[in-house]
C-alpha atoms as a PDB file:
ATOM      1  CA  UNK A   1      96.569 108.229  94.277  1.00  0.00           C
ATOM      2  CA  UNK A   2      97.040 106.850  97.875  1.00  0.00           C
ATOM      3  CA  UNK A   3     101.374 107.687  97.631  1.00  0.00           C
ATOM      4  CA  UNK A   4     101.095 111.708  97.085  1.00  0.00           C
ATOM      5  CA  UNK A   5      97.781 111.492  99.594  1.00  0.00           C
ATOM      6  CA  UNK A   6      99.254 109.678 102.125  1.00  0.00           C
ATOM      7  CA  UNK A   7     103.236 111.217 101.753  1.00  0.00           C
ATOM      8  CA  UNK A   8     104.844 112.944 104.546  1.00  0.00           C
ATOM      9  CA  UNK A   9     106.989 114.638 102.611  1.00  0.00           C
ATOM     10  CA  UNK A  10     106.087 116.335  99.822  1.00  0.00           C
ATOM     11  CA  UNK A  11     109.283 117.510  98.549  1.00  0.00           C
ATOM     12  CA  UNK A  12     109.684 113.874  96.671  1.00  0.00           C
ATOM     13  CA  UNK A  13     106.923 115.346  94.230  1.00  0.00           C
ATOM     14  CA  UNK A  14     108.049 119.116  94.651  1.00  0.00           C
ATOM     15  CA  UNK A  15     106.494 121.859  95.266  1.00  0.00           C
ATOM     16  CA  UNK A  16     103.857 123.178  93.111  1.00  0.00           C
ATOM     17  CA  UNK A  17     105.462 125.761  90.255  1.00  0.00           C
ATOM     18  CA  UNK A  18     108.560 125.256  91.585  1.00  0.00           C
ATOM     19  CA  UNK A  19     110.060 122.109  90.261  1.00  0.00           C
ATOM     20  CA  UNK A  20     109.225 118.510  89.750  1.00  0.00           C
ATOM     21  CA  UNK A  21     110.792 116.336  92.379  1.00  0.00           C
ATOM     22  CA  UNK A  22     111.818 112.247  91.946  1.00  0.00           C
ATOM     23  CA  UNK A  23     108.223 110.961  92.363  1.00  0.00           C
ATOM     24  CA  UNK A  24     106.803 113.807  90.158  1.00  0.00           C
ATOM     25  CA  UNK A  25     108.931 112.812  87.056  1.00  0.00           C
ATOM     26  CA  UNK A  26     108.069 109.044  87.533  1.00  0.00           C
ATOM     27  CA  UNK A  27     104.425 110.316  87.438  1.00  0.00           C
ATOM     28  CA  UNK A  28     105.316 112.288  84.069  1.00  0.00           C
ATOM     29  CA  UNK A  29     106.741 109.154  82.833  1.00  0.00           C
ATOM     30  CA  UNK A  30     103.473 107.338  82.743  1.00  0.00           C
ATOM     31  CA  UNK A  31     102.723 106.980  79.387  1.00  0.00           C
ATOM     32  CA  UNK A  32      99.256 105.377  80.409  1.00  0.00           C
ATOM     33  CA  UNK A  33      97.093 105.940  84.281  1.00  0.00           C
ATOM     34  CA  UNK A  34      98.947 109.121  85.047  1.00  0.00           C
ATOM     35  CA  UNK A  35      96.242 111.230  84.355  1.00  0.00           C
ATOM     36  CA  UNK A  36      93.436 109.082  86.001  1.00  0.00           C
ATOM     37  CA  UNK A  37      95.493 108.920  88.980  1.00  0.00           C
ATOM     38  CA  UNK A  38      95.635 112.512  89.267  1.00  0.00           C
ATOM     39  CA  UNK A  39      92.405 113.615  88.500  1.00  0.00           C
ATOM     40  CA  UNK A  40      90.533 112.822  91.698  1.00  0.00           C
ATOM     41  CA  UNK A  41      93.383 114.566  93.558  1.00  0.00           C
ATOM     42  CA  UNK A  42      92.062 117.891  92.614  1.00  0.00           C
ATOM     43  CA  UNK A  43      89.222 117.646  94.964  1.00  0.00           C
ATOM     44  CA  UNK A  44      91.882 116.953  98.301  1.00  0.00           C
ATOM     45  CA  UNK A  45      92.200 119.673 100.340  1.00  0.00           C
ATOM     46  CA  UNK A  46      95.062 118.269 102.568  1.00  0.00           C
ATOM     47  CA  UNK A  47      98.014 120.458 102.850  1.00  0.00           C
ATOM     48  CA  UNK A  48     101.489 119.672 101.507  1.00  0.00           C
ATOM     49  CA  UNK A  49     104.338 118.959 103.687  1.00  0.00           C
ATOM     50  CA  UNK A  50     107.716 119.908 103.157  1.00  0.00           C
ATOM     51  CA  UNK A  51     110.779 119.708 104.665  1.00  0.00           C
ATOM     52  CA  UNK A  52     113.802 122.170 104.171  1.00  0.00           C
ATOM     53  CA  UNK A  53     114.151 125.899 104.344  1.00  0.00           C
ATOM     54  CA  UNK A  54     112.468 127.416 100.915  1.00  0.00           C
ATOM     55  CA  UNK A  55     110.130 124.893 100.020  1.00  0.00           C
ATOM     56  CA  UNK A  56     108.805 124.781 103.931  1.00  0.00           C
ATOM     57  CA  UNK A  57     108.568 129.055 103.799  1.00  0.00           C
ATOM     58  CA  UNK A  58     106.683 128.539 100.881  1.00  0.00           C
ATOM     59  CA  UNK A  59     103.982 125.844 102.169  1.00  0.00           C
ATOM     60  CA  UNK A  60     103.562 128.419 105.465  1.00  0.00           C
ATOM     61  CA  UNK A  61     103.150 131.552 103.140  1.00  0.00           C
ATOM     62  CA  UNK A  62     100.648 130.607 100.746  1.00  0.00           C
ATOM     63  CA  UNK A  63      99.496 126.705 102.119  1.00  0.00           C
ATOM     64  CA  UNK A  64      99.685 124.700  99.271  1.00  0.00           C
ATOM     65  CA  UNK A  65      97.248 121.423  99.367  1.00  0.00           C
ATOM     66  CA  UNK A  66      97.064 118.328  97.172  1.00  0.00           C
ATOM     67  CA  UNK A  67      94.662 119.471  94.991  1.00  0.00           C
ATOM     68  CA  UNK A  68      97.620 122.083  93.721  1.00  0.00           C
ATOM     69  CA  UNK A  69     100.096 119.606  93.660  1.00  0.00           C
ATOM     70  CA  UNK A  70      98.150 117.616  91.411  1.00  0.00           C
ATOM     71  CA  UNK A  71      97.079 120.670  89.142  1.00  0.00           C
ATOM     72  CA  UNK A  72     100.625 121.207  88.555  1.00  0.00           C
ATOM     73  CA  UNK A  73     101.216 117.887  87.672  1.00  0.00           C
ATOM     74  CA  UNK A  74      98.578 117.858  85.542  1.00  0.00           C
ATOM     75  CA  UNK A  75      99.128 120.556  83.476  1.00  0.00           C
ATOM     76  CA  UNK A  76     102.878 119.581  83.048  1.00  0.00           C
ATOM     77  CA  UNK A  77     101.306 115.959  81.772  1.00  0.00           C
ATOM     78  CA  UNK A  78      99.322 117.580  79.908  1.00  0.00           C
ATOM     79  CA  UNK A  79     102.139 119.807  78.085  1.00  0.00           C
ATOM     80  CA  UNK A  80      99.781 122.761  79.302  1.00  0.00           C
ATOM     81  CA  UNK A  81     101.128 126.430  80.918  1.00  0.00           C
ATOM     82  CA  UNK A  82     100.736 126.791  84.353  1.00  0.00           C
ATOM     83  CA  UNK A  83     100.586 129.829  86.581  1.00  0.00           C
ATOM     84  CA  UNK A  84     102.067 129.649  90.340  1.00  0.00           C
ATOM     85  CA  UNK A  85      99.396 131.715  92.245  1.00  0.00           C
ATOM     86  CA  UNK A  86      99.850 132.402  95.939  1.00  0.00           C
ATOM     87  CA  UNK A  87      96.898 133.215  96.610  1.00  0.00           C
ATOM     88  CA  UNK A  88      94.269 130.102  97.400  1.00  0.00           C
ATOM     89  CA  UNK A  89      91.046 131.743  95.699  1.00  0.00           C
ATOM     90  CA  UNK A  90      93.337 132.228  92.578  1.00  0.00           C
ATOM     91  CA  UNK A  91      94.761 128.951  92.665  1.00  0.00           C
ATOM     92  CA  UNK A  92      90.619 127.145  92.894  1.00  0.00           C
ATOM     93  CA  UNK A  93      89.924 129.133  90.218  1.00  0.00           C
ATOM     94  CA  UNK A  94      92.753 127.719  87.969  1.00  0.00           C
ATOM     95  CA  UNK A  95      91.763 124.374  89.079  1.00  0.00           C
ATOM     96  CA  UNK A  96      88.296 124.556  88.058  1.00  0.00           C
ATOM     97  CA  UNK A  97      89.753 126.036  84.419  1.00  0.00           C
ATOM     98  CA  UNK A  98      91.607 122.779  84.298  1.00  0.00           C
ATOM     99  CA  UNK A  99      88.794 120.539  85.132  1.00  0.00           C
ATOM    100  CA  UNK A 100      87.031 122.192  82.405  1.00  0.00           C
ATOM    101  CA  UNK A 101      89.518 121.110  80.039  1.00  0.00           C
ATOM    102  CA  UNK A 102      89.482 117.512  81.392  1.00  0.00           C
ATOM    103  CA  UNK A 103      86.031 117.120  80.345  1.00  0.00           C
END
């Protein structure tokens, strides 16, 4: 999905765990393509950008990338739990769990 790849600001989708912003809940909506848009996401490794005080600290602390975002999404699609983990080995590992499930 060339919009959340190419976005500036990530804060239109929201941050990963946090809450789903105005271009996240459109995704949601999709009752057909959501999840084939998101799929391929998991594998980019871009970081998230975010403007704003709390959702910026966040990105620096624990530097969220696409591939998150679109986990979270995902899951939430999906109707599935999903864990915030700060920590980026945790977080690859829940990702790979999810692609599991996918297939």
């Amino acid at each position: 999905m060339t919009a959340m790849r190419n976005d500036t600001t990530h804060n239109r989708w929201g941050p990963p765990g946090q809450f789903i912003g105005r271009l996240g809940k459109l995704m949601l909506t999709l009752s057909e393509g959501g999840e084939e848009a998101l799929v391929p996401l998991l594998d980019e490794n871009a970081e998230l950008h975010f403007k704003g005080s709390e959702a910026a600290t966040l990105q620096s602390a624990d530097n969220y990338q696409i591939a998150d975002l679109a986990a979270y999404l995902l899951n939430r699609y999906r109707g599935l739990h999903w864990e915030l983990h700060t920590d980026g080995a945790q977080r690859a590992e829940a990702i790979a769990v999810l692609r599991a499930k996918l297939q």
